[in-house]
N, C-alpha and C. Protein backbone atom coordinates (compact mmCIF):
# COMPACT_ATOMS: atom_id res chain seq x y z
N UNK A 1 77.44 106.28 121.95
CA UNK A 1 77.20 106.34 120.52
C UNK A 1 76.53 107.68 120.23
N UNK A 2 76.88 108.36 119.23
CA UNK A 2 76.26 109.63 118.65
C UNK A 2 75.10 109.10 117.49
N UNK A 3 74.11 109.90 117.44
CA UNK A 3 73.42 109.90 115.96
C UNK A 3 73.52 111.61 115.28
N UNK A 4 73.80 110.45 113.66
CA UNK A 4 74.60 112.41 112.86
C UNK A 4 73.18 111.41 111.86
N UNK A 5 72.08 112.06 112.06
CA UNK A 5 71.23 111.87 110.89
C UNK A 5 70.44 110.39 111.05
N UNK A 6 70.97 109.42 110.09
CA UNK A 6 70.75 108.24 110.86
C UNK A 6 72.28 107.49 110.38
N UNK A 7 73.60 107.74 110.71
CA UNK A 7 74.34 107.59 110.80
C UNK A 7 74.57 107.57 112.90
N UNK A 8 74.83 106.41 113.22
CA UNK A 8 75.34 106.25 114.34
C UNK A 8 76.87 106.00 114.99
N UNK A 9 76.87 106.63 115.18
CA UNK A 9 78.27 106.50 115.20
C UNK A 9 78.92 106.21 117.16
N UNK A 10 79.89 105.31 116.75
CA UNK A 10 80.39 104.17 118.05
C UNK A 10 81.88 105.31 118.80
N UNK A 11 81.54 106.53 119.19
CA UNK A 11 82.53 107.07 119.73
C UNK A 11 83.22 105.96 120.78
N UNK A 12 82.88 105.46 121.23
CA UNK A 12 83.52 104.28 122.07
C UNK A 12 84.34 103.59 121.71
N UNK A 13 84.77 103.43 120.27
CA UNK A 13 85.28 102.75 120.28
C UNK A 13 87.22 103.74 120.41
N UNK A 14 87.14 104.82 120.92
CA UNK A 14 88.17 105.50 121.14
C UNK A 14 88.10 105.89 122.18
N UNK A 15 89.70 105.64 122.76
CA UNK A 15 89.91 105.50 124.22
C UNK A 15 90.11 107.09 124.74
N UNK A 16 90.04 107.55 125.94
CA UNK A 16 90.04 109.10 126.59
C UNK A 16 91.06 110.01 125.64
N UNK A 17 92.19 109.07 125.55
CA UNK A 17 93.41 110.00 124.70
C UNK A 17 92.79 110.69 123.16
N UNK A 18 92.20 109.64 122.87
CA UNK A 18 91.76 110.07 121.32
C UNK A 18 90.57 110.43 121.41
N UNK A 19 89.39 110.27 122.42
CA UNK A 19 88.61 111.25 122.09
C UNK A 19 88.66 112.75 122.76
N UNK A 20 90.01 112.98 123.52
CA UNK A 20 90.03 114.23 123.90
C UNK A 20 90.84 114.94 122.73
N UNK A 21 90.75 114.32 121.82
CA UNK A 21 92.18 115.03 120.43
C UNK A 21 91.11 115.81 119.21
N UNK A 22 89.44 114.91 119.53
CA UNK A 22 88.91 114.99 118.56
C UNK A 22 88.20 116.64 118.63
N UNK A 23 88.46 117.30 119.23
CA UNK A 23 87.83 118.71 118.98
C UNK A 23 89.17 119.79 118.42
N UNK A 24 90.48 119.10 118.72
CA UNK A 24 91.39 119.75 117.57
C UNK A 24 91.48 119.30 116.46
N UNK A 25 90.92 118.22 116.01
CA UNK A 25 91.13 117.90 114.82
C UNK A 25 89.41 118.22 113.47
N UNK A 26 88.86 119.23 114.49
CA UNK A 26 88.06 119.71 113.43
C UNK A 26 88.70 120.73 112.50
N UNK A 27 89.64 121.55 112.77
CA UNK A 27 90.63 122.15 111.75
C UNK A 27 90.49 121.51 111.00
N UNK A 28 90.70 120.45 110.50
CA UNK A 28 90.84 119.53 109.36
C UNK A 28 89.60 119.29 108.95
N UNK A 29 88.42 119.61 108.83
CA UNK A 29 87.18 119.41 108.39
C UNK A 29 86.89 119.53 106.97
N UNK A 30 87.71 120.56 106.46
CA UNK A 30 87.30 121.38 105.47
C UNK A 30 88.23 120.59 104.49
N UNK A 31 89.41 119.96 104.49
CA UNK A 31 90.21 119.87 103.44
C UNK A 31 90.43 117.84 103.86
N UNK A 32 90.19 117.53 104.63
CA UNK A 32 90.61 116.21 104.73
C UNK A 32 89.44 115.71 105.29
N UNK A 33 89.36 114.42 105.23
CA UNK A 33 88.21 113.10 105.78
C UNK A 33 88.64 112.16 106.25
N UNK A 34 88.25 111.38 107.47
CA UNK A 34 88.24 110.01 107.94
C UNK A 34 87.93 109.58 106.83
N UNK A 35 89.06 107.99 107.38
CA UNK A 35 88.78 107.03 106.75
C UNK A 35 89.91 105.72 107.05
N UNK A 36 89.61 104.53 106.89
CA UNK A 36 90.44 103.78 107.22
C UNK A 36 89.69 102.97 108.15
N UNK A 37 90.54 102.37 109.53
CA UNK A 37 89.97 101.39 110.12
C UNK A 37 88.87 102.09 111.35
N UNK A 38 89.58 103.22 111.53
CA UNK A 38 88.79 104.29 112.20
C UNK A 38 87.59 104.37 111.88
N UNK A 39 87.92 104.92 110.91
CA UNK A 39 85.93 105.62 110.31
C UNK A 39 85.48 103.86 110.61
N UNK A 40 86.10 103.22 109.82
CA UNK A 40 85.20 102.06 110.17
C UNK A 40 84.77 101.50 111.43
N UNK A 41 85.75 101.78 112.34
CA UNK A 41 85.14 101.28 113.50
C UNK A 41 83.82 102.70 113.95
N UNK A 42 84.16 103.53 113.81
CA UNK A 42 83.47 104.33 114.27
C UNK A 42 81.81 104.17 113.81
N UNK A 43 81.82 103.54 112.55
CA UNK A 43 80.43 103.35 112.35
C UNK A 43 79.71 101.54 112.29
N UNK A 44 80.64 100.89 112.49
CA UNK A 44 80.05 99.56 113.22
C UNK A 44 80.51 99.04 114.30
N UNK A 45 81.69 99.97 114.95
CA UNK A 45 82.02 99.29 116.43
C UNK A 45 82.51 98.03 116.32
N UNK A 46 83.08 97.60 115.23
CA UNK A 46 83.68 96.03 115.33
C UNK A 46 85.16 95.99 116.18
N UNK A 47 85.98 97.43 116.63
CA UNK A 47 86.80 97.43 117.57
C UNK A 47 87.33 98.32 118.27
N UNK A 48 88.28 98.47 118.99
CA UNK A 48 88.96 99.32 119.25
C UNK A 48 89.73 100.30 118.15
N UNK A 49 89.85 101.45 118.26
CA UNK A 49 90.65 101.94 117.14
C UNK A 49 91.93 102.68 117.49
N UNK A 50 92.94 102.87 117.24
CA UNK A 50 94.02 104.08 117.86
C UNK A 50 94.98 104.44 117.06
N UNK A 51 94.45 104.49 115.44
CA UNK A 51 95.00 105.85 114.55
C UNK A 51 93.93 106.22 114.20
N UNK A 52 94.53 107.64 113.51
CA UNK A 52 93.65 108.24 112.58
C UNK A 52 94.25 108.63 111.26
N UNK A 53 93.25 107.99 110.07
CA UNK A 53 94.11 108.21 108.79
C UNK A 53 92.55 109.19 107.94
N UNK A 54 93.17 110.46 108.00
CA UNK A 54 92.66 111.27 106.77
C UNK A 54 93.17 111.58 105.73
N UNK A 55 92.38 111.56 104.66
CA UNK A 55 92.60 111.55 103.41
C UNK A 55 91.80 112.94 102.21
N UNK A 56 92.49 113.08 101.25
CA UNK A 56 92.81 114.65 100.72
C UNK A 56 92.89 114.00 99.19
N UNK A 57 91.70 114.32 98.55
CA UNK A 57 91.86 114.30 97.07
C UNK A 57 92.98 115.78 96.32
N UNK A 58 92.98 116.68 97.39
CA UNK A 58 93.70 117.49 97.08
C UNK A 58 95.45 117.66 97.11
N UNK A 59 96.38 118.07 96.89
CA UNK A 59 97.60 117.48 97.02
C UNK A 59 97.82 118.98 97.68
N UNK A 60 98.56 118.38 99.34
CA UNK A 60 99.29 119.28 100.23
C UNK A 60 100.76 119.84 99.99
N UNK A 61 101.26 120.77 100.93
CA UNK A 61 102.86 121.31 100.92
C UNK A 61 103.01 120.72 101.86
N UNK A 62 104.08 119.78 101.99
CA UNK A 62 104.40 119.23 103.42
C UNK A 62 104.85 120.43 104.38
N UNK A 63 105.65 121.17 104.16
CA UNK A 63 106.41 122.02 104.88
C UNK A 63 105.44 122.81 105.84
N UNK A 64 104.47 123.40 104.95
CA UNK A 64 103.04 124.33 105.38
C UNK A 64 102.27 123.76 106.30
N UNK A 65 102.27 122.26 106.04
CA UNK A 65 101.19 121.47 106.62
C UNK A 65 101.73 121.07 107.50
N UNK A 66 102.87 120.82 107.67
CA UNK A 66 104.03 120.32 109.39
C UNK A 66 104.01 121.60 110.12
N UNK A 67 104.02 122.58 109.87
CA UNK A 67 104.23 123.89 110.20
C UNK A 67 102.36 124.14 111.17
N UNK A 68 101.21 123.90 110.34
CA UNK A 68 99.83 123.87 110.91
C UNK A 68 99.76 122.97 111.58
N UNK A 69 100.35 121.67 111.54
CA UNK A 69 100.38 120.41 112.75
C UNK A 69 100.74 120.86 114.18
N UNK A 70 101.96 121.80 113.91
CA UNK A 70 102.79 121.74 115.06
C UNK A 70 102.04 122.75 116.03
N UNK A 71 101.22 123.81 115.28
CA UNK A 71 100.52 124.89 115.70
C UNK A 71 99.48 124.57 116.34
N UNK A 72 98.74 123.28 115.96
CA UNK A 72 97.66 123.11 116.37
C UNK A 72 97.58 122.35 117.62
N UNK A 73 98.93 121.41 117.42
CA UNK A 73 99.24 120.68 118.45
C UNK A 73 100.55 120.90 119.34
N UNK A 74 100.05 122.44 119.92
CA UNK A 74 101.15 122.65 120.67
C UNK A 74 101.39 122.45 121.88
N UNK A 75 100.08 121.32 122.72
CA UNK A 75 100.20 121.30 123.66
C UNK A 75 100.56 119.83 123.87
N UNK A 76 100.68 118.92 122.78
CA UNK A 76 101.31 117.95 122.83
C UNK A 76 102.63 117.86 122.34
N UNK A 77 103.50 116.52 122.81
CA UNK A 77 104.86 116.63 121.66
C UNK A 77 103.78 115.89 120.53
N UNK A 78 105.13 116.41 119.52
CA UNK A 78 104.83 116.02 118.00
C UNK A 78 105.86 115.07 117.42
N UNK A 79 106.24 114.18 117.51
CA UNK A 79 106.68 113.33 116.30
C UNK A 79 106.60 112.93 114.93
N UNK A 80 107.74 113.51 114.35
CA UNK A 80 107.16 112.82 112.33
C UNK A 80 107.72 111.96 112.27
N UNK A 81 106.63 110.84 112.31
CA UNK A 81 107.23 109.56 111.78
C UNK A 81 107.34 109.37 110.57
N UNK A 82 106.54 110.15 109.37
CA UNK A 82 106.84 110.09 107.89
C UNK A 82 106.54 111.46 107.21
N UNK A 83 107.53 111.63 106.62
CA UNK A 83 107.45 112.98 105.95
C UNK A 83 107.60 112.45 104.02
N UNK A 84 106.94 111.74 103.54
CA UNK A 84 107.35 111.93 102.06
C UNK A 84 106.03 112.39 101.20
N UNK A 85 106.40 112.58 99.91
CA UNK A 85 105.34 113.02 99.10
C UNK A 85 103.84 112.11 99.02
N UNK A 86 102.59 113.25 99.46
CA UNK A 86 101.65 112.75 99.56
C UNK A 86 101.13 112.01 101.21
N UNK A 87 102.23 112.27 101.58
CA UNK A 87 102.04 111.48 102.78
C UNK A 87 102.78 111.96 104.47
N UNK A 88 102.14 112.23 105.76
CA UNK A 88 102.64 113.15 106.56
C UNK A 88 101.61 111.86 107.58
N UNK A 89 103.03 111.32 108.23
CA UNK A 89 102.41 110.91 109.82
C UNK A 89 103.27 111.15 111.09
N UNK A 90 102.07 111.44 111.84
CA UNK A 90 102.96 111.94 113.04
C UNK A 90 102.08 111.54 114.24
N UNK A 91 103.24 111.40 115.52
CA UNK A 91 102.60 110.58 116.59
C UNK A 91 102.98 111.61 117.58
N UNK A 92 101.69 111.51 118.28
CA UNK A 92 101.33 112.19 119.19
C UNK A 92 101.73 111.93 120.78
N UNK A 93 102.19 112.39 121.96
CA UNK A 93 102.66 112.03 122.99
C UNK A 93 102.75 110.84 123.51
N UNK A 94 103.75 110.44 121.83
CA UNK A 94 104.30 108.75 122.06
C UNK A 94 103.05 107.83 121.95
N UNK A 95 101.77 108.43 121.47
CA UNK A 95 100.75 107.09 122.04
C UNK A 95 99.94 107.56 120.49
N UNK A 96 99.38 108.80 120.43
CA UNK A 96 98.33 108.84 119.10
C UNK A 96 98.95 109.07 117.84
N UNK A 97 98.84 107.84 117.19
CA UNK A 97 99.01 108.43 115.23
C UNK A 97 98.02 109.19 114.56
N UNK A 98 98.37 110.21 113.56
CA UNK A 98 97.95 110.58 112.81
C UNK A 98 98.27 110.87 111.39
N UNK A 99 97.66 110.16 110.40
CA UNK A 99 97.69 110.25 109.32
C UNK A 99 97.31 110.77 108.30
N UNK A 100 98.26 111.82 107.34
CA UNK A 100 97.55 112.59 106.59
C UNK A 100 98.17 112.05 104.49
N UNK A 101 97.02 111.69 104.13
CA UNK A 101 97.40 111.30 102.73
C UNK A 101 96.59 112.17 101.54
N UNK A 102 97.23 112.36 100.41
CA UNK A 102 96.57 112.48 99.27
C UNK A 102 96.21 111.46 98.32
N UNK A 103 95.21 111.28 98.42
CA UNK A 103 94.98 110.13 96.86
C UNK A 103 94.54 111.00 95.92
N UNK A 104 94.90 110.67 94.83
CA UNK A 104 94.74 110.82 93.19
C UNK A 104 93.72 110.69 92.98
N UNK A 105 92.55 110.51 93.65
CA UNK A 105 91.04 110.42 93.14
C UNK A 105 89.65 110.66 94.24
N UNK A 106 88.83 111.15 93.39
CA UNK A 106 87.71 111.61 94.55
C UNK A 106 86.98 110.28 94.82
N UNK A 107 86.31 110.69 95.68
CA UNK A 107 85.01 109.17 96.36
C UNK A 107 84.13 109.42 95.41
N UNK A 108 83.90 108.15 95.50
CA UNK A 108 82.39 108.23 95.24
C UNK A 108 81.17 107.89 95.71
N UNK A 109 81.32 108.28 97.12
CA UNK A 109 80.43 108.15 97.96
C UNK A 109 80.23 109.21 98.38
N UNK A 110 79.18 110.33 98.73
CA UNK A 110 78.73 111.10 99.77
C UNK A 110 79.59 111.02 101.15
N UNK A 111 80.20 111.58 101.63
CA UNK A 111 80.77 111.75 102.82
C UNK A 111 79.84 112.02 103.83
N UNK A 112 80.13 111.80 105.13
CA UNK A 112 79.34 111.66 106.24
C UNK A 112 79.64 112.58 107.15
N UNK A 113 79.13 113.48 107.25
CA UNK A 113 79.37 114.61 107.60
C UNK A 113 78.96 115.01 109.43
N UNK A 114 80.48 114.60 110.45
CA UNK A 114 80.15 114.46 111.81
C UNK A 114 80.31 116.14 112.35
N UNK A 115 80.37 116.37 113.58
CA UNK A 115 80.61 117.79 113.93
C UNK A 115 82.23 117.72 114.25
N UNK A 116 83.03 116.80 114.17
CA UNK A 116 84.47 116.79 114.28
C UNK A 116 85.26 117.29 112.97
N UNK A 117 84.95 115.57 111.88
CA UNK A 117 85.26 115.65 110.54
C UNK A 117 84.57 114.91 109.56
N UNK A 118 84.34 114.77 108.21
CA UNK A 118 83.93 113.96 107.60
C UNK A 118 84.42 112.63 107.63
N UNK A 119 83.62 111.92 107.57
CA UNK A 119 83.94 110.34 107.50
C UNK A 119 83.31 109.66 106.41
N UNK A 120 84.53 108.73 105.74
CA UNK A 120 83.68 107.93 104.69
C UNK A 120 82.73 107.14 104.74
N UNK A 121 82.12 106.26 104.12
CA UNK A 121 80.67 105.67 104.43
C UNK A 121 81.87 104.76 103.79
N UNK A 122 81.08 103.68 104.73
CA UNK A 122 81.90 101.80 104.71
C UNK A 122 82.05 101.58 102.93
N UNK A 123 80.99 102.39 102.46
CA UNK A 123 81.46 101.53 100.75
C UNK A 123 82.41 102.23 100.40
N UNK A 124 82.60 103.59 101.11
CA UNK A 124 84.14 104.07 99.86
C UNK A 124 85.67 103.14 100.55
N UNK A 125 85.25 102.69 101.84
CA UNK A 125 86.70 102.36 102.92
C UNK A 125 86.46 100.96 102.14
N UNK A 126 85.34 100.21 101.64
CA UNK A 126 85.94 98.69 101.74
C UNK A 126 86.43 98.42 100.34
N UNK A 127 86.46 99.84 99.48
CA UNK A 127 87.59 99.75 98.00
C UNK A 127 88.63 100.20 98.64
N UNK A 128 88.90 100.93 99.40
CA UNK A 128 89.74 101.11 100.00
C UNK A 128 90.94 100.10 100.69
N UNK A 129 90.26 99.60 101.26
CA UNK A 129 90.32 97.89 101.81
C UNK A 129 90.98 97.24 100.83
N UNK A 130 90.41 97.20 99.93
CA UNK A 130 90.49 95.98 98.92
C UNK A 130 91.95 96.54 98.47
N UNK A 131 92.20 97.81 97.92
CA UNK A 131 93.17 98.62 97.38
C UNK A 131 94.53 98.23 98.28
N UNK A 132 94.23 98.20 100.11
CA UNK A 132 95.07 98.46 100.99
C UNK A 132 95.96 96.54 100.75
N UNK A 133 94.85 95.67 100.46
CA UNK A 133 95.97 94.20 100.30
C UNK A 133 96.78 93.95 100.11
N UNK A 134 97.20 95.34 99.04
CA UNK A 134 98.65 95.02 98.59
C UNK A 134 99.74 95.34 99.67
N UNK A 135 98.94 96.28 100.88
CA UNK A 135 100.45 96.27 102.07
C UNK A 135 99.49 96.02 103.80
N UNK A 136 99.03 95.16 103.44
CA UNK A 136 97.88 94.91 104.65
C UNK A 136 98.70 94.72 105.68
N UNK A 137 97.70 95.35 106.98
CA UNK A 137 98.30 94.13 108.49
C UNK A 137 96.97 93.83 108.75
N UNK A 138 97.08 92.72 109.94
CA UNK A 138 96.26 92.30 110.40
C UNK A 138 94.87 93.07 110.66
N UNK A 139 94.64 94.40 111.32
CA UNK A 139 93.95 94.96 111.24
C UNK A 139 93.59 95.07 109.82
N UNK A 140 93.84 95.05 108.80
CA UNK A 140 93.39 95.63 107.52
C UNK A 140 92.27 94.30 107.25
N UNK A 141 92.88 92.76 107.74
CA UNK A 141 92.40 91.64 107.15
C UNK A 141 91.04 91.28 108.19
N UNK A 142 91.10 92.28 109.61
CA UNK A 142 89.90 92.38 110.51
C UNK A 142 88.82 92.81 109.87
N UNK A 143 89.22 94.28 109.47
CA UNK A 143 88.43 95.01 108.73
C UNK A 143 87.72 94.32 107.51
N UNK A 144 88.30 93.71 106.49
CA UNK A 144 87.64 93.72 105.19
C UNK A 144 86.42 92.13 105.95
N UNK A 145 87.29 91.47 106.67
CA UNK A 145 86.25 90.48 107.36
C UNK A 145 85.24 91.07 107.87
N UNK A 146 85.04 92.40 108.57
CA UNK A 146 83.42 92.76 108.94
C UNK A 146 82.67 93.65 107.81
N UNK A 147 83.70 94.23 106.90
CA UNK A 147 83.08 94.56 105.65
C UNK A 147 82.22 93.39 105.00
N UNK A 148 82.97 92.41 104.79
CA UNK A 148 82.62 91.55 103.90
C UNK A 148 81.55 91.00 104.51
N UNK A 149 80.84 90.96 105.79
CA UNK A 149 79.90 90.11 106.54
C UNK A 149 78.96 91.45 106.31
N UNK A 150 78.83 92.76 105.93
CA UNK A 150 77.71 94.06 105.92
C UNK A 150 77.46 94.10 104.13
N UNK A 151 78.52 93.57 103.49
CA UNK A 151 78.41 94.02 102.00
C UNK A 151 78.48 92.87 100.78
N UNK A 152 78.01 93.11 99.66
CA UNK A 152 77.92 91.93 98.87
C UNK A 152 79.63 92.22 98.04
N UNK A 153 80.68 91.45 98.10
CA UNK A 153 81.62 91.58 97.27
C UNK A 153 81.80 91.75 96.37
N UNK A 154 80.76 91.72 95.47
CA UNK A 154 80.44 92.00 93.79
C UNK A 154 80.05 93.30 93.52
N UNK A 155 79.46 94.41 94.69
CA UNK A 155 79.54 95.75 94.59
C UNK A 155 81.22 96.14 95.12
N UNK A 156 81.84 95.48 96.11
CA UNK A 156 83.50 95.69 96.30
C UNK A 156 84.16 95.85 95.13
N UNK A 157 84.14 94.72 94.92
CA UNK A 157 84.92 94.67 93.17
C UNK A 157 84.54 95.74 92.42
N UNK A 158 83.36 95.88 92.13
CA UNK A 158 83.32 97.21 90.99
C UNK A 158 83.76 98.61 91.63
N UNK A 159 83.61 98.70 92.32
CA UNK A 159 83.86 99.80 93.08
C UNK A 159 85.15 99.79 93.39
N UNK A 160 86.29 98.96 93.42
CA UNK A 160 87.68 99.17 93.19
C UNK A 160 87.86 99.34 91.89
N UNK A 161 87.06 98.68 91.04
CA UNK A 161 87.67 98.18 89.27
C UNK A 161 87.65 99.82 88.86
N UNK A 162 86.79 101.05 89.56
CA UNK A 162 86.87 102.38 89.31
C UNK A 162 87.98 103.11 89.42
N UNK A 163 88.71 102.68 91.01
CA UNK A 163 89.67 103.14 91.29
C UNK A 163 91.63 102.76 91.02
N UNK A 164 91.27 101.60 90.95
CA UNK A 164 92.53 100.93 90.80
C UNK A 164 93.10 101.24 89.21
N UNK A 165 92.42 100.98 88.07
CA UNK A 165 93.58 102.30 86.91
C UNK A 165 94.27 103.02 87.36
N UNK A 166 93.32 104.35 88.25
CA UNK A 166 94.24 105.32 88.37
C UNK A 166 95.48 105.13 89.20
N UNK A 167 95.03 104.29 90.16
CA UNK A 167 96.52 103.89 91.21
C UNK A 167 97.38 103.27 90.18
N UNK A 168 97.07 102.23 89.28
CA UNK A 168 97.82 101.34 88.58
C UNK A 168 98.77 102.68 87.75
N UNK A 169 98.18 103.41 86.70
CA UNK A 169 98.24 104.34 85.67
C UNK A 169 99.36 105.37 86.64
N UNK A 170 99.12 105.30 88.26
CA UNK A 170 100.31 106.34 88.67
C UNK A 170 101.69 105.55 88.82
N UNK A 171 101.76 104.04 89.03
CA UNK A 171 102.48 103.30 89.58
C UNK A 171 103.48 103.16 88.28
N UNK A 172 102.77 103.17 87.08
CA UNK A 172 103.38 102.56 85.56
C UNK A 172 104.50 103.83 85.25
C-alpha cells in the first residue's frame, strides 16, 4: 500500500503485468484520470483489478491519440478493441485493457493526485456507478455494493441528479 497524503492507496490490488505498465502511463497525467473499478479498488482494496479506464472532460482526436498509444507502447503489441467517438480501448499483450473516454462534464470532486495519475475520490466513481447501471456487469454491481457499505445513498443520488441532465440532454 502507498500513502499520497492521507490517501492510501492498495497497489496490490494489481497484478506484476499492470503494475509494471504503471510508470508508462504517467504520460497521461496531465490530460486524463483514473477512474472506474480501478481507482476504486485502488483506494479500498475490495479486489482484484485488471483494466484501466481514464477519463477526459476534454474531447480527444482519435487518430492523434492511437498514433501516442502506439508510441508509448512500443514495446508491447497493441490491440484496438474500440475506436469510436469519445471513446479508444485497447488491449495490451492480449492480457491488459485500457480505456480512454471523454465525458461531457467535469467532477466535482478534487482529484487525487498519485505520482502515476490522478485518481477520482470514491464520491465522483459512485455517480459514476450509479450512471454505469444502465450497461453494468457484474463487477459494476461489486463495486456500487462496497460503495454503498462506505457512503450514505442520499449523497449518491444527488450527486448523480448533477450529472445525469447532461448525459440525458446529450442522449435526446
Amino acid at each position: 500500500m502507498k500513502n499520497f497524503g492521507d490517501n492510501k492507496l492498495h497497489f496490490e490490488v494489481l497484478d506484476v503485468k499492470r503494475r509494471n505498465l504503471l510508470d508508462k502511463l504517467i504520460v497521461f497525467k496531465e490530460d486524463f484520470y483514473l477512474a472506474g473499478g480501478t481507482a476504486l479498488a485502488l483506494q479500498i482494496g475490495h479486489r482484484i483489478s485488471v483494466d484501466f479506464d481514464f477519463f477526459t472532460s476534454e474531447p480527444f482526436d482519435n487518430e492523434k491519440f492511437l498514433t501516442q498509444i502506439e508510441n508509448i507502447f512500443l514495446d508491447n503489441s497493441v490491440a484496438i478493441i474500440q475506436n469510436e467517438k469519445d471513446t479508444i480501448t485497447i488491449l495490451l499483450d492480449n492480457e491488459v485493457k485500457l480505456s480512454f473516454f471523454h465525458l461531457p462534464y467535469s467532477n466535482l470532486y478534487p482529484l487525487i493526485a498519485t505520482e502515476y495519475f490522478y485518481i477520482a475520490q470514491i464520491k465522483e466513481i459512485r455517480i459514476m456507478k450509479l450512471l454505469a447501471l444502465f450497461r453494468a456487469t457484474f463487477k459494476d454491481y461489486v463495486d456500487i455494493y462496497f460503495i454503498l457499505k462506505q457512503l450514505d445513498l442520499s449523497v449518491l443520488i444527488e450527486g448523480a441528479k448533477k450529472n445525469i441532465p447532461i448525459l440525458l440532454k446529450q442522449c435526446i
